[in-house]
C-alpha atoms as a PDB file:
ATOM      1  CA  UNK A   1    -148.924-251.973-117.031  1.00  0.00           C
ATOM      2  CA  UNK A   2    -146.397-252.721-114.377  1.00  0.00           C
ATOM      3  CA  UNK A   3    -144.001-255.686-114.215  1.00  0.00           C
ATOM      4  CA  UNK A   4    -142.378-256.895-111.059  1.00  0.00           C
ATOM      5  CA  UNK A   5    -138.939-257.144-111.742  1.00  0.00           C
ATOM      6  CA  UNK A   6    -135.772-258.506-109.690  1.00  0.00           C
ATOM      7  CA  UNK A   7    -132.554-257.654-111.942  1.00  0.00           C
ATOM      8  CA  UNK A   8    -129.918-258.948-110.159  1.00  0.00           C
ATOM      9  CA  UNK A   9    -129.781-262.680-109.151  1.00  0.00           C
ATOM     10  CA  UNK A  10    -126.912-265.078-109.136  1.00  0.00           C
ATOM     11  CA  UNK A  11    -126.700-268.727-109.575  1.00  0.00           C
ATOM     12  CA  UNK A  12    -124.308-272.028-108.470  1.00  0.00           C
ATOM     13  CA  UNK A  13    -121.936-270.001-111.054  1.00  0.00           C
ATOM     14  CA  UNK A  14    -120.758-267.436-108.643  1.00  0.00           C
ATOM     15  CA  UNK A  15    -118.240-268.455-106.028  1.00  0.00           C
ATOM     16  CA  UNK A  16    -120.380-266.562-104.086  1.00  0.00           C
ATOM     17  CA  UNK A  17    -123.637-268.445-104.923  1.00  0.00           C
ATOM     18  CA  UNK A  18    -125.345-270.933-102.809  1.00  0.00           C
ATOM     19  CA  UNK A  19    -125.566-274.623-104.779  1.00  0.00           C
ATOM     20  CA  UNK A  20    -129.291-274.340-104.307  1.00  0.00           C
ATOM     21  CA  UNK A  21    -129.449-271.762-106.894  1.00  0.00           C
ATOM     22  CA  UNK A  22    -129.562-273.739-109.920  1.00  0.00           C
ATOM     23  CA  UNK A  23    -132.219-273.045-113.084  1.00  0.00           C
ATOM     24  CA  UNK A  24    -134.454-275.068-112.318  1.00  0.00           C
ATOM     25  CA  UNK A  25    -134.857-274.228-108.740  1.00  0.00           C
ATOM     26  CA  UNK A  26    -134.274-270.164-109.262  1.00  0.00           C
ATOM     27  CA  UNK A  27    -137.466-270.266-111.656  1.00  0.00           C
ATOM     28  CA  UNK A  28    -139.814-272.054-109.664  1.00  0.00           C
ATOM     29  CA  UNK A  29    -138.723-269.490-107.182  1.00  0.00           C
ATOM     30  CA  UNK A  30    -139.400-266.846-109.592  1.00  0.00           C
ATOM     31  CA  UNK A  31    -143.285-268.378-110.327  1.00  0.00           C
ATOM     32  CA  UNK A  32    -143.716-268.268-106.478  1.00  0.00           C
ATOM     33  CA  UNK A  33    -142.334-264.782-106.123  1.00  0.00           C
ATOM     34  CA  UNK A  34    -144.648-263.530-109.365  1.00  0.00           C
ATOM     35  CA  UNK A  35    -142.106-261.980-110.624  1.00  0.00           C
ATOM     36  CA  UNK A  36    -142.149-261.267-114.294  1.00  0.00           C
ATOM     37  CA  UNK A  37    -138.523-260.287-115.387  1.00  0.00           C
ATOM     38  CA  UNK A  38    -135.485-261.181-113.665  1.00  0.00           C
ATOM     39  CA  UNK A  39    -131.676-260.774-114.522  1.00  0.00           C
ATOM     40  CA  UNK A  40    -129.243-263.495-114.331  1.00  0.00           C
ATOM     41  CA  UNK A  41    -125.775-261.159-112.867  1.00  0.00           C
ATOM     42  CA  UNK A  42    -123.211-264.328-112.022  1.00  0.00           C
ATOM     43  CA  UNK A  43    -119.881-262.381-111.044  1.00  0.00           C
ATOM     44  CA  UNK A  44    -117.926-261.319-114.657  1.00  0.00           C
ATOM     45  CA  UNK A  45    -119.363-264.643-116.356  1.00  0.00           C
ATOM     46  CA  UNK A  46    -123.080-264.923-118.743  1.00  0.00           C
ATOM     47  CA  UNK A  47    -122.426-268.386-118.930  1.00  0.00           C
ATOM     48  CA  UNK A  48    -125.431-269.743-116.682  1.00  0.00           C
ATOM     49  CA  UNK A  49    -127.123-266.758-117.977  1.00  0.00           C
ATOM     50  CA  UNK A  50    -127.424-268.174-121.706  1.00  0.00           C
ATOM     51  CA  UNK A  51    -129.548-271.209-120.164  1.00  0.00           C
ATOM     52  CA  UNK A  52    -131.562-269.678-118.030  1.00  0.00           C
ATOM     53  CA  UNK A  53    -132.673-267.397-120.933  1.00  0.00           C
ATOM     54  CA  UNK A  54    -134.156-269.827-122.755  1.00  0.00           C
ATOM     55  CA  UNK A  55    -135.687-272.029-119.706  1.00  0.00           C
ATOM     56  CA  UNK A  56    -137.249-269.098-119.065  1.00  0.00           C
ATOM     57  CA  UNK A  57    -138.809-268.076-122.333  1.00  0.00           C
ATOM     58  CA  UNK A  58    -140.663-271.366-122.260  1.00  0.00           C
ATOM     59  CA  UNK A  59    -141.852-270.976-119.016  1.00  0.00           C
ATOM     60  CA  UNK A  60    -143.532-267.379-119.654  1.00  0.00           C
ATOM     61  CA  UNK A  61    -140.646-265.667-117.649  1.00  0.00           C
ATOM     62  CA  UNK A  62    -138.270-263.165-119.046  1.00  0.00           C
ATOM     63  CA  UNK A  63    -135.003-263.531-118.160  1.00  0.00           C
ATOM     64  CA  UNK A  64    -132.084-261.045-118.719  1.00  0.00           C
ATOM     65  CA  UNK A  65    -129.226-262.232-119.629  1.00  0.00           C
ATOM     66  CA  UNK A  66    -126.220-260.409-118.096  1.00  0.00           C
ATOM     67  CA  UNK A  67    -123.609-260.669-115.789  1.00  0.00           C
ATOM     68  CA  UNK A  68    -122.033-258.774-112.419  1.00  0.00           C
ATOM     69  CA  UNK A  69    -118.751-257.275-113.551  1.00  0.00           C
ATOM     70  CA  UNK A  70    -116.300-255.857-111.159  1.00  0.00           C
ATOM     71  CA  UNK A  71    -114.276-252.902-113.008  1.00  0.00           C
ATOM     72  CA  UNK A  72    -110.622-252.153-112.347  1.00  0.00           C
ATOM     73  CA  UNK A  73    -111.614-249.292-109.950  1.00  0.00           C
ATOM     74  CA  UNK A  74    -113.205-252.828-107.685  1.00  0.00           C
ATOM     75  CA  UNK A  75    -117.112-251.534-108.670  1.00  0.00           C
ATOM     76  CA  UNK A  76    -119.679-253.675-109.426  1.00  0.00           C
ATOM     77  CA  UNK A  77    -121.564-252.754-112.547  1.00  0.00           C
ATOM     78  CA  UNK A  78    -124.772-254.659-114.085  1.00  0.00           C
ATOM     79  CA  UNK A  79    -125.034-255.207-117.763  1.00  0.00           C
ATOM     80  CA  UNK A  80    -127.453-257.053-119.851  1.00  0.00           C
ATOM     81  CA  UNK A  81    -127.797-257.631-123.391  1.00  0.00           C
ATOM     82  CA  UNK A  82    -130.613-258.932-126.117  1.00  0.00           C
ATOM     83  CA  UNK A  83    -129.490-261.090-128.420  1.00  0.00           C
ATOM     84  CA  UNK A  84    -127.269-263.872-128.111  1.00  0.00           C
ATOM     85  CA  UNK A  85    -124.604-262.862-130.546  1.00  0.00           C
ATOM     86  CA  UNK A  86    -124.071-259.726-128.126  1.00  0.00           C
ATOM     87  CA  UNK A  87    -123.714-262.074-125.414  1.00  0.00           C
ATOM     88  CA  UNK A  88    -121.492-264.471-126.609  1.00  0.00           C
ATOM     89  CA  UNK A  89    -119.579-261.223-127.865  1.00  0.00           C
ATOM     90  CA  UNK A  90    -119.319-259.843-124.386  1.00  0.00           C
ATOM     91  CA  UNK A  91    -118.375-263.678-123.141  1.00  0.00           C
ATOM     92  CA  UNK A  92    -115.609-263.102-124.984  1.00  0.00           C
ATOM     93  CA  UNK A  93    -114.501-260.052-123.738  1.00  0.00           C
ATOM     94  CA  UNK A  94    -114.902-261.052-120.129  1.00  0.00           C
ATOM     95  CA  UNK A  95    -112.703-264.360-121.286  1.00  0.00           C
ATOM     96  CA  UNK A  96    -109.403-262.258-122.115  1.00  0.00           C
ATOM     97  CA  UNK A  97    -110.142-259.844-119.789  1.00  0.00           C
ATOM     98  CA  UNK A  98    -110.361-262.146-116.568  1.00  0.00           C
ATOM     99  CA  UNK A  99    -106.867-262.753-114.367  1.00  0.00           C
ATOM    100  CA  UNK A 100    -105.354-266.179-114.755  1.00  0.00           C
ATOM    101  CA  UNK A 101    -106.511-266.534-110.940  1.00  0.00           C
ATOM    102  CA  UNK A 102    -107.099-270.331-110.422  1.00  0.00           C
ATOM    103  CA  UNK A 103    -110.089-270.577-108.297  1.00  0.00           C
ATOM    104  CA  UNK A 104    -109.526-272.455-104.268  1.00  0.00           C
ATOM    105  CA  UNK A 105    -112.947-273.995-104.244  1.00  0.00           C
ATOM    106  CA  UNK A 106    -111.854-274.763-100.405  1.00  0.00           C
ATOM    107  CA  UNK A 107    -112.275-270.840 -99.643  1.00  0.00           C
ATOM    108  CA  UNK A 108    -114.502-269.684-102.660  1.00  0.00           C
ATOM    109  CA  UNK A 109    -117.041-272.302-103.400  1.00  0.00           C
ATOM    110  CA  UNK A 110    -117.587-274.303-106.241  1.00  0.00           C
ATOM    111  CA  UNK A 111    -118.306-272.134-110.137  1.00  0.00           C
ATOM    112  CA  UNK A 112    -120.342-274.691-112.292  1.00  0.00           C
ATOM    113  CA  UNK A 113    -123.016-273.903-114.733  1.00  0.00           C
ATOM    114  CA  UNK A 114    -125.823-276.687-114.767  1.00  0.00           C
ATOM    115  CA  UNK A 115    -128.096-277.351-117.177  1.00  0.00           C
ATOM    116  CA  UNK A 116    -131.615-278.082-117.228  1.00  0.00           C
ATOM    117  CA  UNK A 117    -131.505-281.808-116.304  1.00  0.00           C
ATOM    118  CA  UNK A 118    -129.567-280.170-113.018  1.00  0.00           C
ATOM    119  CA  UNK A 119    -126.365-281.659-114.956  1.00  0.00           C
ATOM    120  CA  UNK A 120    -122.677-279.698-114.378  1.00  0.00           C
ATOM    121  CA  UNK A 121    -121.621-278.907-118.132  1.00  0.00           C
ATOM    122  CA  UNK A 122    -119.055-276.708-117.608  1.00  0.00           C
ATOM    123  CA  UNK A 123    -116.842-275.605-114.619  1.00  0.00           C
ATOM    124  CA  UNK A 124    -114.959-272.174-114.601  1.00  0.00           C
ATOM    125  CA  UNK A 125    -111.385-272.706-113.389  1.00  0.00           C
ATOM    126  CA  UNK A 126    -110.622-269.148-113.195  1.00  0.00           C
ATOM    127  CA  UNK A 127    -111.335-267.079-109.828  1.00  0.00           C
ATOM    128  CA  UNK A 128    -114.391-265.144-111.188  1.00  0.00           C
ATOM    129  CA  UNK A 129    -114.312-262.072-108.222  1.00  0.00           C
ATOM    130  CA  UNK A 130    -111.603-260.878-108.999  1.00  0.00           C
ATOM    131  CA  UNK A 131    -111.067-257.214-110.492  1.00  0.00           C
ATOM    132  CA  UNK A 132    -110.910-257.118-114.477  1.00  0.00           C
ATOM    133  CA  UNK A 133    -108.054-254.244-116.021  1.00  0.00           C
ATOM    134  CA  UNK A 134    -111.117-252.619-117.173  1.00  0.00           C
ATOM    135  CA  UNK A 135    -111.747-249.405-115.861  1.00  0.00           C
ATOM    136  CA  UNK A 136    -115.720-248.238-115.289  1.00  0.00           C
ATOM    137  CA  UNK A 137    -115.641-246.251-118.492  1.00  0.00           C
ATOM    138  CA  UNK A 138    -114.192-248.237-120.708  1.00  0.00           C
ATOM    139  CA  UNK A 139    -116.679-251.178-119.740  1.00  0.00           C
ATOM    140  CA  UNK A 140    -119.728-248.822-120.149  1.00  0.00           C
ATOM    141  CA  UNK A 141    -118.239-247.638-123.499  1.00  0.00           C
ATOM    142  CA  UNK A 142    -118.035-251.318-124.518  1.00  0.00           C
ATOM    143  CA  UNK A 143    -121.386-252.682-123.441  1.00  0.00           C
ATOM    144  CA  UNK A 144    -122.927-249.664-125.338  1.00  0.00           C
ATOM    145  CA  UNK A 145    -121.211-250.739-128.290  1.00  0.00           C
ATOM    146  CA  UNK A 146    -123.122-254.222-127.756  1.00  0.00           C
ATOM    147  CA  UNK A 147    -126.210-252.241-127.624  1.00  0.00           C
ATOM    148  CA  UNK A 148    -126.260-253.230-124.122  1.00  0.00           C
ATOM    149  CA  UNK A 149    -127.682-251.840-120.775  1.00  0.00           C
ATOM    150  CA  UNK A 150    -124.853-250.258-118.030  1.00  0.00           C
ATOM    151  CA  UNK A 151    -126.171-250.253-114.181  1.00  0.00           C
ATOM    152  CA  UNK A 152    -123.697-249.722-111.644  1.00  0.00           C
ATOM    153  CA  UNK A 153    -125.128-251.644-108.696  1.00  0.00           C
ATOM    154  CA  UNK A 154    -125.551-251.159-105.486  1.00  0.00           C
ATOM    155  CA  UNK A 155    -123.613-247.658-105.542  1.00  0.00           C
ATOM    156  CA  UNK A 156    -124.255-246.973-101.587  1.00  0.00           C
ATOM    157  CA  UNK A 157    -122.071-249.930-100.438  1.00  0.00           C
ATOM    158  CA  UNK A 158    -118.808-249.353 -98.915  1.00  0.00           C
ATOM    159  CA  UNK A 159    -117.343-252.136-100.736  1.00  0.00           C
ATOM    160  CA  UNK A 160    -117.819-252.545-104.646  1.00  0.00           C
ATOM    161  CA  UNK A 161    -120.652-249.850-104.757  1.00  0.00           C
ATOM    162  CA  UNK A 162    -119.650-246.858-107.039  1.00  0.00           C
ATOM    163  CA  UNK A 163    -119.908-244.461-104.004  1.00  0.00           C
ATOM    164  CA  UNK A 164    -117.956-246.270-101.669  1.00  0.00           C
ATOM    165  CA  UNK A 165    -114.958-247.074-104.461  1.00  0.00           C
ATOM    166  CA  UNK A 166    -114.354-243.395-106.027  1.00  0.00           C
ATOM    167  CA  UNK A 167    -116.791-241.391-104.173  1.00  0.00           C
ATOM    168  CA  UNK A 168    -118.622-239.591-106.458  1.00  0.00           C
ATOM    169  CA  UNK A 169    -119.944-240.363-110.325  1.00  0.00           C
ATOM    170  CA  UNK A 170    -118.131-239.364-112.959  1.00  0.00           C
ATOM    171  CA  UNK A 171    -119.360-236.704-114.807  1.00  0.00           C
ATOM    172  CA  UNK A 172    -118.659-238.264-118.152  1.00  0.00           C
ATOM    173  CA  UNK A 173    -120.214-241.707-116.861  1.00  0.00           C
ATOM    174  CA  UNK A 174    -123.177-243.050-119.338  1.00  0.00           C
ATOM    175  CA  UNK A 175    -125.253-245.231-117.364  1.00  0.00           C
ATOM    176  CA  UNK A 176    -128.659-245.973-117.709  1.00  0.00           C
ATOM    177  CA  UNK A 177    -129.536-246.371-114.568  1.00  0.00           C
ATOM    178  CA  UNK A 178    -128.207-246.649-110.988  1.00  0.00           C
ATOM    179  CA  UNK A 179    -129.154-249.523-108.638  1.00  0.00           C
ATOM    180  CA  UNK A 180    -129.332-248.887-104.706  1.00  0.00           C
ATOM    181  CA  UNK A 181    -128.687-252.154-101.902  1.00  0.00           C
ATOM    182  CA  UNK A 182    -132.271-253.512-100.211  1.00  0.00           C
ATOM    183  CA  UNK A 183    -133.085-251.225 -97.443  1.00  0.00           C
ATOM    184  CA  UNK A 184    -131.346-248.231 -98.474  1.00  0.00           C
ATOM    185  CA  UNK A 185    -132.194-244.815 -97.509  1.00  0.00           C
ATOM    186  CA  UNK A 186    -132.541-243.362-100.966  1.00  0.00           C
ATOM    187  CA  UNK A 187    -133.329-239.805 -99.863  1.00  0.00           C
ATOM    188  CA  UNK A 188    -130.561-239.337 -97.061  1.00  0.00           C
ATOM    189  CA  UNK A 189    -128.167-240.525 -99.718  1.00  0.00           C
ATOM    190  CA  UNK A 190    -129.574-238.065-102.582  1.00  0.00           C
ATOM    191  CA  UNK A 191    -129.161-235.451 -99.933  1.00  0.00           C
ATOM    192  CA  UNK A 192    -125.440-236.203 -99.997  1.00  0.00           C
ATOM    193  CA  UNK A 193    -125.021-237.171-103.814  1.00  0.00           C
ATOM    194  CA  UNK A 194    -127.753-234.741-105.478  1.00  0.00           C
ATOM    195  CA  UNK A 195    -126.054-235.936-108.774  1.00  0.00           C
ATOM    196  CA  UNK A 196    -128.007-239.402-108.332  1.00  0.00           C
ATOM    197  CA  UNK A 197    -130.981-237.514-108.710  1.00  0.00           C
ATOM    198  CA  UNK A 198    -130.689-237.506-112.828  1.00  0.00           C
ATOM    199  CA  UNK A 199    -130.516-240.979-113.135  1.00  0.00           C
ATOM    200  CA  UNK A 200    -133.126-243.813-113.148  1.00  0.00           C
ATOM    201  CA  UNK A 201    -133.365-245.901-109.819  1.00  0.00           C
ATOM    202  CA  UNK A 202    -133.902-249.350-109.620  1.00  0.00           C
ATOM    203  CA  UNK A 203    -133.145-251.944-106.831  1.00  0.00           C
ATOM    204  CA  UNK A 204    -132.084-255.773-106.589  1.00  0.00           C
ATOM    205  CA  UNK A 205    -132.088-258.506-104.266  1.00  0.00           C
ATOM    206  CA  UNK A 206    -128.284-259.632-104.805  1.00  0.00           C
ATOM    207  CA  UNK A 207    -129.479-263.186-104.581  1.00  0.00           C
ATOM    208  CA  UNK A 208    -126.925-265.458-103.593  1.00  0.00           C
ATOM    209  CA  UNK A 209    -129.364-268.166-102.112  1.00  0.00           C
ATOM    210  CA  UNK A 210    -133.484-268.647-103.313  1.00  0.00           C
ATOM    211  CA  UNK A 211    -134.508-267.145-100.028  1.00  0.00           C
ATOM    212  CA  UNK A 212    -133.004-264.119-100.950  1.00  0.00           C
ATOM    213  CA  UNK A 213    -134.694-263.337-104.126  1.00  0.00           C
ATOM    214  CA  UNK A 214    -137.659-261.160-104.221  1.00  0.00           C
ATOM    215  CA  UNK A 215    -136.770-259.131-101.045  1.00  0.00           C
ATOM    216  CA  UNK A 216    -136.701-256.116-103.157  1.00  0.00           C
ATOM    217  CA  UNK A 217    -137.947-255.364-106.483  1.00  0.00           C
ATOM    218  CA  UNK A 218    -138.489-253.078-108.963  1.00  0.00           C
ATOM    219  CA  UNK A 219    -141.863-252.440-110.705  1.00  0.00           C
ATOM    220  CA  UNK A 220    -141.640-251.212-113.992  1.00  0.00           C
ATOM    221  CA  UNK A 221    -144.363-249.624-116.073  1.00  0.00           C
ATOM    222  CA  UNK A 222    -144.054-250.395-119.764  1.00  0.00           C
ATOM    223  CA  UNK A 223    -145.960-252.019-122.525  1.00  0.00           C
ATOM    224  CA  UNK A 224    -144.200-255.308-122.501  1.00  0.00           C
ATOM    225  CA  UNK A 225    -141.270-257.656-121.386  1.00  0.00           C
ATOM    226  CA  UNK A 226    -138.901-257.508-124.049  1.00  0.00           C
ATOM    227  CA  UNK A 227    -135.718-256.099-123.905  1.00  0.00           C
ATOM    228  CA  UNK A 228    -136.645-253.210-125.729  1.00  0.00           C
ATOM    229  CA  UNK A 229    -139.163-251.873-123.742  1.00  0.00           C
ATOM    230  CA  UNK A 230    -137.128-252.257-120.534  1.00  0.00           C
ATOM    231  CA  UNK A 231    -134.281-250.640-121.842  1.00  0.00           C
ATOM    232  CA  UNK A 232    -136.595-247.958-122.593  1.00  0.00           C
ATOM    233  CA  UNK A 233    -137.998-247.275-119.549  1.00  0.00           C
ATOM    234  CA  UNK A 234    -134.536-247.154-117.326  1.00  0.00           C
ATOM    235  CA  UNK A 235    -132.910-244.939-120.202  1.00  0.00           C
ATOM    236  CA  UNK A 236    -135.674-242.562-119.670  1.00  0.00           C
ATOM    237  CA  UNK A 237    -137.158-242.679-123.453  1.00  0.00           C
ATOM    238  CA  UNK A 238    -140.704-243.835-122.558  1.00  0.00           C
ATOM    239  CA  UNK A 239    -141.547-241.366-119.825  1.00  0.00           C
ATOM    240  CA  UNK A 240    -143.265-243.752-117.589  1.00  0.00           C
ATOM    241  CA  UNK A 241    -142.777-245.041-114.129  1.00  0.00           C
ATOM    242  CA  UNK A 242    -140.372-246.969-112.076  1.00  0.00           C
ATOM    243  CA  UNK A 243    -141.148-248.104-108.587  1.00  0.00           C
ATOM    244  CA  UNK A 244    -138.902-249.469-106.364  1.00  0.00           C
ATOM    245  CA  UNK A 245    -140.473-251.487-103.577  1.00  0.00           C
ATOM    246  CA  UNK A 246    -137.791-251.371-100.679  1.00  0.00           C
ATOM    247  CA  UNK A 247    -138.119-251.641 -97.061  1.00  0.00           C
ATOM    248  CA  UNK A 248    -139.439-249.563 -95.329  1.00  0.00           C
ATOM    249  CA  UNK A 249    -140.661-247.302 -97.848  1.00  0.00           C
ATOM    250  CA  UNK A 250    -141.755-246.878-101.457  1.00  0.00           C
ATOM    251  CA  UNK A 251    -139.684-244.483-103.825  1.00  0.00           C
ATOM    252  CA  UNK A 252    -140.650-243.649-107.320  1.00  0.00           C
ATOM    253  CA  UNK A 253    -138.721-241.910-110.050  1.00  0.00           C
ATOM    254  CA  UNK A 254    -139.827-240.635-113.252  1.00  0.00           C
END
């Protein structure tokens, strides 16, 4: 069976994030949408992530819990992870990891996670877009180790896509799949990276604000919604179908 699926979504965490985007309002968006798993990707933070997860779960939605991280090289890499040790793990990481940049919420916006009641519980003093001292391989080697799941994303953009930073993919790089902007032309840029072609595809909306979410989506064919079975899929161990619904056309990997 397929599930619709929109993996990368921020919320009022990001700097970047409009104040709309809150749990609450980012899963009624979600029933609206149909979509039936979504990933929470706030910029080098799973903080907002945590809650969502379990708002989620009792809603009938599966939720990813994951974060946006931007590597030392300035890419933009997806990861998720299952169980909330490995989160709080990689929360920890990300802690020692990111600058002591104060955040100007003048020029960057607000960074707040909010609870279910809509309450602020926590605000993030430190500038979360900022580069961590990580370099791509080292952060894929670590959220492997968490028995995590490694997606650079959007790799065609000029700015923080793997493509546009180094331009090429490392040989050596394991990632599990490889996400691609709305509205890319998949094809033209297969033609000029055939190395892509080994890789699952998937594609995100990059959500910053609710009318963003659901522009693109990925459906993926597997037997459930658990972790498990995605992970399965995008690593390539089930054998079954992705679909990426894009504008203007449909693509599909196997």
């Amino acid at each position: 069976m397929f599930f619709n699926t929109d993996l990368h979504i921020h919320t009022v965490l990001s700097p970047c994030g409009d104040l709309e985007m809150s749990p609450v309002a980012i899963l009624e968006r979600v029933k609206a949408l149909h979509l039936d798993i979504i990933g929470i990707t706030d910029h080098n933070s799973t903080r907002q992530a945590q809650i969502i997860c379990g708002m989620g779960e009792k809603s009938g939605i599966k939720v990813l819990a994951g974060a946006e991280v931007t590597t030392r090289e300035e890419v933009h890499c997806l990861v998720f992870f299952d169980q909330p040790q490995e989160v709080e793990t990689f929360q920890e990481f990300l802690d020692h990891h990111l600058p002591e940049i104060k955040n100007d919420t003048d020029r960057f916006g607000y960074q707040v996670v909010v609870n279910s009641n809509n309450e602020i519980i926590y605000t993030e003093e430190k500038l979360l877009i900022t580069a961590l001292p990580v370099s791509i391989e080292a952060l894929e080697a670590i959220v492997h180790d968490l028995n995590g799941l490694f997606i650079p994303a959007h790799i065609d953009r000029l700015r923080f896509g793997l493509l546009g930073q180094i331009g090429f993919i490392p040989d050596d790089l394991k990632a599990d799949a490889m996400e691609f902007s709305p509205n890319c032309d998949i094809q033209a840029l297969c033609n000029h990276h055939p190395e892509i072609r080994k890789y699952q595809w998937i594609t995100g909306s990059d959500a910053h604000r609710l009318s963003d979410m659901g522009r693109c989506r990925t459906l993926l064919e597997i037997n459930s919604k658990e972790f498990g079975s995605v992970k399965s899929v995008l690593t390539g161990n089930e054998g079954k179908r992705i679909q990426i619904i894009n504008q203007p056309v449909n693509f599909i990997t196997t």
